[in-house]
N, C-alpha and C. Protein backbone atom coordinates (compact mmCIF):
# COMPACT_ATOMS: atom_id res chain seq x y z
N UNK A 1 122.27 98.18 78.15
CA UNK A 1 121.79 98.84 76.95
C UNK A 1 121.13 97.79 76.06
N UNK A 2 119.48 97.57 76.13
CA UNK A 2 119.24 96.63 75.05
C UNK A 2 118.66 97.24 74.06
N UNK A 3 119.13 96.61 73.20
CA UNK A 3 119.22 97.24 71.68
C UNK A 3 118.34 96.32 70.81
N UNK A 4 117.44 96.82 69.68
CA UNK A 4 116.83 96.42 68.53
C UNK A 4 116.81 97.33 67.68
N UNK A 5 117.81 96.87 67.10
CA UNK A 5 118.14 97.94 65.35
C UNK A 5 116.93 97.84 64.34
N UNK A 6 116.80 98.66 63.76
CA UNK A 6 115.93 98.98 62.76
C UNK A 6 116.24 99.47 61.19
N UNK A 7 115.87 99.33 60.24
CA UNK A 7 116.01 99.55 58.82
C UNK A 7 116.17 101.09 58.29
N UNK A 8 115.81 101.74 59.52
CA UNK A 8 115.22 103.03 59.11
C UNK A 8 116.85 104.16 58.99
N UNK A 9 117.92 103.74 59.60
CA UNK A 9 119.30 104.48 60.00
C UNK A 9 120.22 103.45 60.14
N UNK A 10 121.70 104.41 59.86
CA UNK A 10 122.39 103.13 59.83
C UNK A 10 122.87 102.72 61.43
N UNK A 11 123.34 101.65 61.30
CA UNK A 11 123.25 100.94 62.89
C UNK A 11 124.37 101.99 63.64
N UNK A 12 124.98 102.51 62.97
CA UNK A 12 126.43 103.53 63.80
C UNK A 12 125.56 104.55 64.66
N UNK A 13 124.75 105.58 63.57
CA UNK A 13 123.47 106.41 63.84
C UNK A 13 123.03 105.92 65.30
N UNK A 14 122.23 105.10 64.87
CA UNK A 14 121.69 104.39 65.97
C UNK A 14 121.98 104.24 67.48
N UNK A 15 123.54 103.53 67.36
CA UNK A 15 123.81 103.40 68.41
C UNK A 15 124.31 104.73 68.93
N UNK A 16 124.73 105.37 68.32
CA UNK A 16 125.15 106.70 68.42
C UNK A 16 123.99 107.40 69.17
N UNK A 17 122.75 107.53 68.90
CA UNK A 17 121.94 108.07 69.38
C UNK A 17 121.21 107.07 70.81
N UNK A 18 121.31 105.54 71.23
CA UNK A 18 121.21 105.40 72.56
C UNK A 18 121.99 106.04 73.50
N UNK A 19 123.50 106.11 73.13
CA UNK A 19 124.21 106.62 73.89
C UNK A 19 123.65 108.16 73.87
N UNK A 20 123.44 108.86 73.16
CA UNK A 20 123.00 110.07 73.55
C UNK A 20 121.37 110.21 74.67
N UNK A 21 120.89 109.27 74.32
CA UNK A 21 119.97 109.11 75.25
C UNK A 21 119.74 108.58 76.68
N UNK A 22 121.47 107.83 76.47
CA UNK A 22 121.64 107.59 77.84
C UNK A 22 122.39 108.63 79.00
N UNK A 23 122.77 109.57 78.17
CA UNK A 23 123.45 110.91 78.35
C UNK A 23 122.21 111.54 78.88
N UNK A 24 121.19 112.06 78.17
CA UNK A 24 120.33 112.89 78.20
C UNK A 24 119.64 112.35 79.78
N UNK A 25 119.23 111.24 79.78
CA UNK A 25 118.36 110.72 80.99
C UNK A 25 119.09 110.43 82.18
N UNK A 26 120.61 110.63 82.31
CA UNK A 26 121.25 110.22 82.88
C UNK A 26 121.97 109.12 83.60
N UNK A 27 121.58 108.14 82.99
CA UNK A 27 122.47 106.47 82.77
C UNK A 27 123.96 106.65 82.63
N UNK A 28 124.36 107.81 81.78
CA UNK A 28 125.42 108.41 81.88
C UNK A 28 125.90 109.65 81.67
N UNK A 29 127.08 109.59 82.87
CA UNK A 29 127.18 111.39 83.53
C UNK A 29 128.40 111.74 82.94
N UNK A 30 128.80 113.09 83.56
CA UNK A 30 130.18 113.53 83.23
C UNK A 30 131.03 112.59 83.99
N UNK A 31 132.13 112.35 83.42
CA UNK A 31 133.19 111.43 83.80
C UNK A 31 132.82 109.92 83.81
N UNK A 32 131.80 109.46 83.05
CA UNK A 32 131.23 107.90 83.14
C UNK A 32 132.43 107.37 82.00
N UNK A 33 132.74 106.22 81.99
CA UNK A 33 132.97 105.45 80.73
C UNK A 33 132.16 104.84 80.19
N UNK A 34 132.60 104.94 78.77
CA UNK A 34 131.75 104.33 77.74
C UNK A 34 132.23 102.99 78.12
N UNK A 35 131.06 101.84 77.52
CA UNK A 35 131.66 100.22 77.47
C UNK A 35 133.24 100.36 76.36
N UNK A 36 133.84 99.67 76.42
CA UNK A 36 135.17 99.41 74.98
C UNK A 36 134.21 99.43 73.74
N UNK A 37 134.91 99.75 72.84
CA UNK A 37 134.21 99.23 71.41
C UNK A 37 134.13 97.74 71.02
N UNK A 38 135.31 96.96 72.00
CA UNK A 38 135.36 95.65 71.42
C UNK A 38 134.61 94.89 72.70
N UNK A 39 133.78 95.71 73.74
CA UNK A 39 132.94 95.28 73.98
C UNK A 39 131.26 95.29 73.76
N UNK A 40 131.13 96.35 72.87
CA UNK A 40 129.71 96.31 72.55
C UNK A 40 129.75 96.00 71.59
N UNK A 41 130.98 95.33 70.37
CA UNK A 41 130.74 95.08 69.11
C UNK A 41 130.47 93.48 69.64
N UNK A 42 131.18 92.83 70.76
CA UNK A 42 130.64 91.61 70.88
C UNK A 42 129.89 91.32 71.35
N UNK A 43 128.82 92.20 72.39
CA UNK A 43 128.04 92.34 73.14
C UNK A 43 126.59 91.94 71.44
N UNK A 44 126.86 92.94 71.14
CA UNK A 44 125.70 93.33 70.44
C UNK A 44 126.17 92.57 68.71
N UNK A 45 127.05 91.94 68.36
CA UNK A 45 126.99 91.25 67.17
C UNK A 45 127.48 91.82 66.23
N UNK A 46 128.49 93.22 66.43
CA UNK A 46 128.73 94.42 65.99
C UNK A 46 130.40 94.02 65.23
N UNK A 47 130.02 94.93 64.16
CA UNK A 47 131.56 95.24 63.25
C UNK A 47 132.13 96.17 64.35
N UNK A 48 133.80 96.17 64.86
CA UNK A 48 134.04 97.27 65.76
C UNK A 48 133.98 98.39 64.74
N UNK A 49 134.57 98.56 63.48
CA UNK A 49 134.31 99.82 63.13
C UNK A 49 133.05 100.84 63.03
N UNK A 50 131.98 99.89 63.26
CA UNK A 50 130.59 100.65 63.36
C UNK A 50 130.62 101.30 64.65
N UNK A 51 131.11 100.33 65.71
CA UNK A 51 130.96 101.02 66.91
C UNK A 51 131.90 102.28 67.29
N UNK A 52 132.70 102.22 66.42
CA UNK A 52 134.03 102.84 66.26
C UNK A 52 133.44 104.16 65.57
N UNK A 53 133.00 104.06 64.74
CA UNK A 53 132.83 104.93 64.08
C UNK A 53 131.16 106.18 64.86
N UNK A 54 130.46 105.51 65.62
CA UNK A 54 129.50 106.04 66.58
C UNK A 54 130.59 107.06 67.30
N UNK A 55 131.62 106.00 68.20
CA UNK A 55 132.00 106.47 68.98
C UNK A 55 132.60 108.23 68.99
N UNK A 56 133.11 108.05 67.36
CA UNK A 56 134.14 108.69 66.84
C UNK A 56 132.90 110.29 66.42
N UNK A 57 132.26 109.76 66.32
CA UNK A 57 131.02 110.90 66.02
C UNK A 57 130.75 111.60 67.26
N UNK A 58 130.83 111.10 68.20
CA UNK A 58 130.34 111.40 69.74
C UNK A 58 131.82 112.62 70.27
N UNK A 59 132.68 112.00 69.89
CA UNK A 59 133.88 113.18 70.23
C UNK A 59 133.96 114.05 69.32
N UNK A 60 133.63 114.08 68.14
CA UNK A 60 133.69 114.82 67.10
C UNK A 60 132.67 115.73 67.41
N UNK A 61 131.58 115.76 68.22
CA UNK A 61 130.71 116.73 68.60
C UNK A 61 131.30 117.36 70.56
N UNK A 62 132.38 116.42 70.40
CA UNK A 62 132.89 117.03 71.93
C UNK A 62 131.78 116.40 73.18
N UNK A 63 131.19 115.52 72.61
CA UNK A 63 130.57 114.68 73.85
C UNK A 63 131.36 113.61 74.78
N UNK A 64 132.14 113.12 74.18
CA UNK A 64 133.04 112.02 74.31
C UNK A 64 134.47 112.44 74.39
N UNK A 65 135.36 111.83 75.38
CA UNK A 65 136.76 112.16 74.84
C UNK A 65 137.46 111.04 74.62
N UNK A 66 138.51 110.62 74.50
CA UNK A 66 139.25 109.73 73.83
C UNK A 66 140.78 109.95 75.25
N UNK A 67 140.36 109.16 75.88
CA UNK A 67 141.74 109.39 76.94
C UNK A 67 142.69 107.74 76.52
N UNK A 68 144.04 107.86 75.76
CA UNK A 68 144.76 107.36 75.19
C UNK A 68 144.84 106.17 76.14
N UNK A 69 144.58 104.73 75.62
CA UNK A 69 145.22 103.64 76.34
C UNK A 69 144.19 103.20 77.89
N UNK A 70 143.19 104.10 77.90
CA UNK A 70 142.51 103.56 78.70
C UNK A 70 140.53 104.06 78.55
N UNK A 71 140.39 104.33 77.01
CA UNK A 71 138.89 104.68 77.12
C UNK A 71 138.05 105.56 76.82
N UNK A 72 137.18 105.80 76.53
CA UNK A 72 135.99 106.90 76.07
C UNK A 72 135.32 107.19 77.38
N UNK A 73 135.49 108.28 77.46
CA UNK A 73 134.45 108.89 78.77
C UNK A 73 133.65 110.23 78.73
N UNK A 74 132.68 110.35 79.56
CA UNK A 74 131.41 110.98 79.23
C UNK A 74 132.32 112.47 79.60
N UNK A 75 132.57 113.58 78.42
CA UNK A 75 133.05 115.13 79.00
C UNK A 75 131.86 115.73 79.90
N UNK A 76 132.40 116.80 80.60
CA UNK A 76 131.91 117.57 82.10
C UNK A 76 130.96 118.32 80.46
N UNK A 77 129.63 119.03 81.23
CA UNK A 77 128.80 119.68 80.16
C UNK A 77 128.24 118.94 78.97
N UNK A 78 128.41 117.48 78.84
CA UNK A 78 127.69 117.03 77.75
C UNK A 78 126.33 117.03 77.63
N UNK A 79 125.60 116.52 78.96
CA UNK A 79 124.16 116.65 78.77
C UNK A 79 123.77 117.70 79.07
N UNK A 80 124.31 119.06 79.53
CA UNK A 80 123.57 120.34 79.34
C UNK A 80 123.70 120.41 77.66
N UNK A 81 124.82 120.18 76.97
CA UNK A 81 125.28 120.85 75.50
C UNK A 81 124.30 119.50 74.97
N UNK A 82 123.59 118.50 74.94
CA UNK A 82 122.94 117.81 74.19
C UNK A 82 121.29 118.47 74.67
N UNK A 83 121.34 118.61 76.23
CA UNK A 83 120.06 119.35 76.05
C UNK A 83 119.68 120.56 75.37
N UNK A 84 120.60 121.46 75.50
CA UNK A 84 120.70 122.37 74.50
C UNK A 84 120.18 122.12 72.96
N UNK A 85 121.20 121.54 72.41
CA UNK A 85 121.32 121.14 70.93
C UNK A 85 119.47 120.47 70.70
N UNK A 86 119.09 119.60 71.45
CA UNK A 86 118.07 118.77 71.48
C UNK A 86 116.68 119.74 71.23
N UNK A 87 116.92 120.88 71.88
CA UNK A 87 115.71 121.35 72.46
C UNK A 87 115.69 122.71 71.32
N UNK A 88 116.69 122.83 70.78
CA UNK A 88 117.30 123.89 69.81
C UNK A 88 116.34 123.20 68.23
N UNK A 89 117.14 121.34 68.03
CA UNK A 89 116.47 120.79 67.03
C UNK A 89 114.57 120.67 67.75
N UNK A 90 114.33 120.68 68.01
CA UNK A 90 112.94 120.39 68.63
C UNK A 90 112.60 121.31 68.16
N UNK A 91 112.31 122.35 68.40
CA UNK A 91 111.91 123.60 68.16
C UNK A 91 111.82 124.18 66.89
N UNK A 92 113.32 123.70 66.18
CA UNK A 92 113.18 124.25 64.72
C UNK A 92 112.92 123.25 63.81
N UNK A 93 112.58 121.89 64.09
CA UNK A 93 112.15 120.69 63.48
C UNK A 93 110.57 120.11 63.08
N UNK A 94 110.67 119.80 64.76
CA UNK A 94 109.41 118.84 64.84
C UNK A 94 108.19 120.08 65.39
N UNK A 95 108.53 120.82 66.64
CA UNK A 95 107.45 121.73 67.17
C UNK A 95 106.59 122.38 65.98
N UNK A 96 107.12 122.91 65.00
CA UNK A 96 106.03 123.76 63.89
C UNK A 96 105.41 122.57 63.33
N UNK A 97 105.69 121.37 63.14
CA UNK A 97 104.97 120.12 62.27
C UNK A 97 103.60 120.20 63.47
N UNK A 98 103.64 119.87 64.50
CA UNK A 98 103.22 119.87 65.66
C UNK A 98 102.10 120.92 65.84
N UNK A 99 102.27 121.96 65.64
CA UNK A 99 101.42 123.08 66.02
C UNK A 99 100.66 122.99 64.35
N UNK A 100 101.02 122.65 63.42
CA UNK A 100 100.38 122.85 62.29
C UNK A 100 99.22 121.45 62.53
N UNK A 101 99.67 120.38 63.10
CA UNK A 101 98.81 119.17 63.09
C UNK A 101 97.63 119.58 64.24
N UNK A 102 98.07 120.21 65.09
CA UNK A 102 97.36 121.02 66.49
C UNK A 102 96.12 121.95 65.69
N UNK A 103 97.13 122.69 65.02
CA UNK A 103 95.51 123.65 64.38
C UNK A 103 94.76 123.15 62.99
N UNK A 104 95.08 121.75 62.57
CA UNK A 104 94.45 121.32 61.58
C UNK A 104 93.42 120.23 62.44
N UNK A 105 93.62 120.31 63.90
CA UNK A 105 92.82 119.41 64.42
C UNK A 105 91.70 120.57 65.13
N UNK A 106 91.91 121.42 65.14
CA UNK A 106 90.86 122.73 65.97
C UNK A 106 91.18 122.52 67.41
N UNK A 107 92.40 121.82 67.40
CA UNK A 107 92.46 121.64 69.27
C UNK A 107 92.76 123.31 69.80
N UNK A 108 92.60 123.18 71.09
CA UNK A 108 93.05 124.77 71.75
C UNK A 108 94.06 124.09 73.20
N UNK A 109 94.55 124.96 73.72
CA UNK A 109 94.87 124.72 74.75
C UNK A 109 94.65 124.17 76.00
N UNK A 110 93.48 124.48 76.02
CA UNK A 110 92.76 123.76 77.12
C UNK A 110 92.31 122.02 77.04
N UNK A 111 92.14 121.60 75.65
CA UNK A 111 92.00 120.65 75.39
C UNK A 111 93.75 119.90 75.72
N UNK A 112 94.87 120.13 75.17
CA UNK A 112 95.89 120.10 74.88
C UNK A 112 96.02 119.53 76.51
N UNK A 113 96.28 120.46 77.02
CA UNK A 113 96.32 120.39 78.81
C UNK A 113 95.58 119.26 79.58
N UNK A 114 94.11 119.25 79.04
CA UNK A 114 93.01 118.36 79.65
C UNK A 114 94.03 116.56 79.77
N UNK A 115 94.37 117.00 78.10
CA UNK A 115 94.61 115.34 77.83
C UNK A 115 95.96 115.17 78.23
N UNK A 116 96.68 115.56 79.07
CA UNK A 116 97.66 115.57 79.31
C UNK A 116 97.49 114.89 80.95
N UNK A 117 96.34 115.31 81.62
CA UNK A 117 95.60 114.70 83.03
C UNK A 117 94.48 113.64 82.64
N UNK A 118 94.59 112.88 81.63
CA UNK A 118 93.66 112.09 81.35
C UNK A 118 92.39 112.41 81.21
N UNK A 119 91.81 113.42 81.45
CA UNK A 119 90.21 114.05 81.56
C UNK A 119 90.18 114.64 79.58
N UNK A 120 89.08 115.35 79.41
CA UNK A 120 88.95 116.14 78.53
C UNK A 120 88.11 117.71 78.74
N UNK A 121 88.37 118.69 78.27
CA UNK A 121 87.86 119.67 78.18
C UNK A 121 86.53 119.98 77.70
């Protein structure tokens, strides 16, 4: 997992959201373990409670479980329930910004498509 934090979120956020991306793409599956917290806080230069506190966000949405004395591991259904959630925020987020920038550009579909195969319409 290489990491370059940014100003823009706080670093918990952050890491919180590689791991969801490593979920999503599949780097990690149902039943994977997470690294320890007191290994990516030294890995990465990290307060454990930041990582702690990612982590703690990740089960709190039921992505993660907490199996006592030996670890965080990836629950069965997480990356269907993040694709879900993902594609749920997509849609009611970013897609209308998207289609409004689409028809303030006069693009159509066919153009849309073209540039998607490198050619143009």
């Amino acid at each position: 997992m290489s990491i370059g934090w940014n100003d823009n979120a706080p670093i918990y956020r952050q890491l919180k959201d590689r791991v969801i991306g490593m979920m999503l793409d599949g780097a990690l599956k149902a039943g994977d373990a997470l690294p320890s917290v007191r290994q990516i806080a030294a890995e990465y230069q990290l307060n454990p409670i930041t990582v702690s506190k990612a982590y703690q966000e990740l089960v709190d949405e039921q992505l993660v479980e907490k199996r006592r004395g030996i670890g965080m591991y990836v629950t069965e259904g997480a990356s269907e329930k993040l694709l879900a959630s993902e594609r749920e925020r997509f849609l009611r987020e970013e897609w209308p910004a998207m289609l409004e920038r689409i028809r303030l550009l006069g693009l159509n579909v066919d153009q849309l498509l073209a540039s998607e195969h490198g050619g143009q319409a």
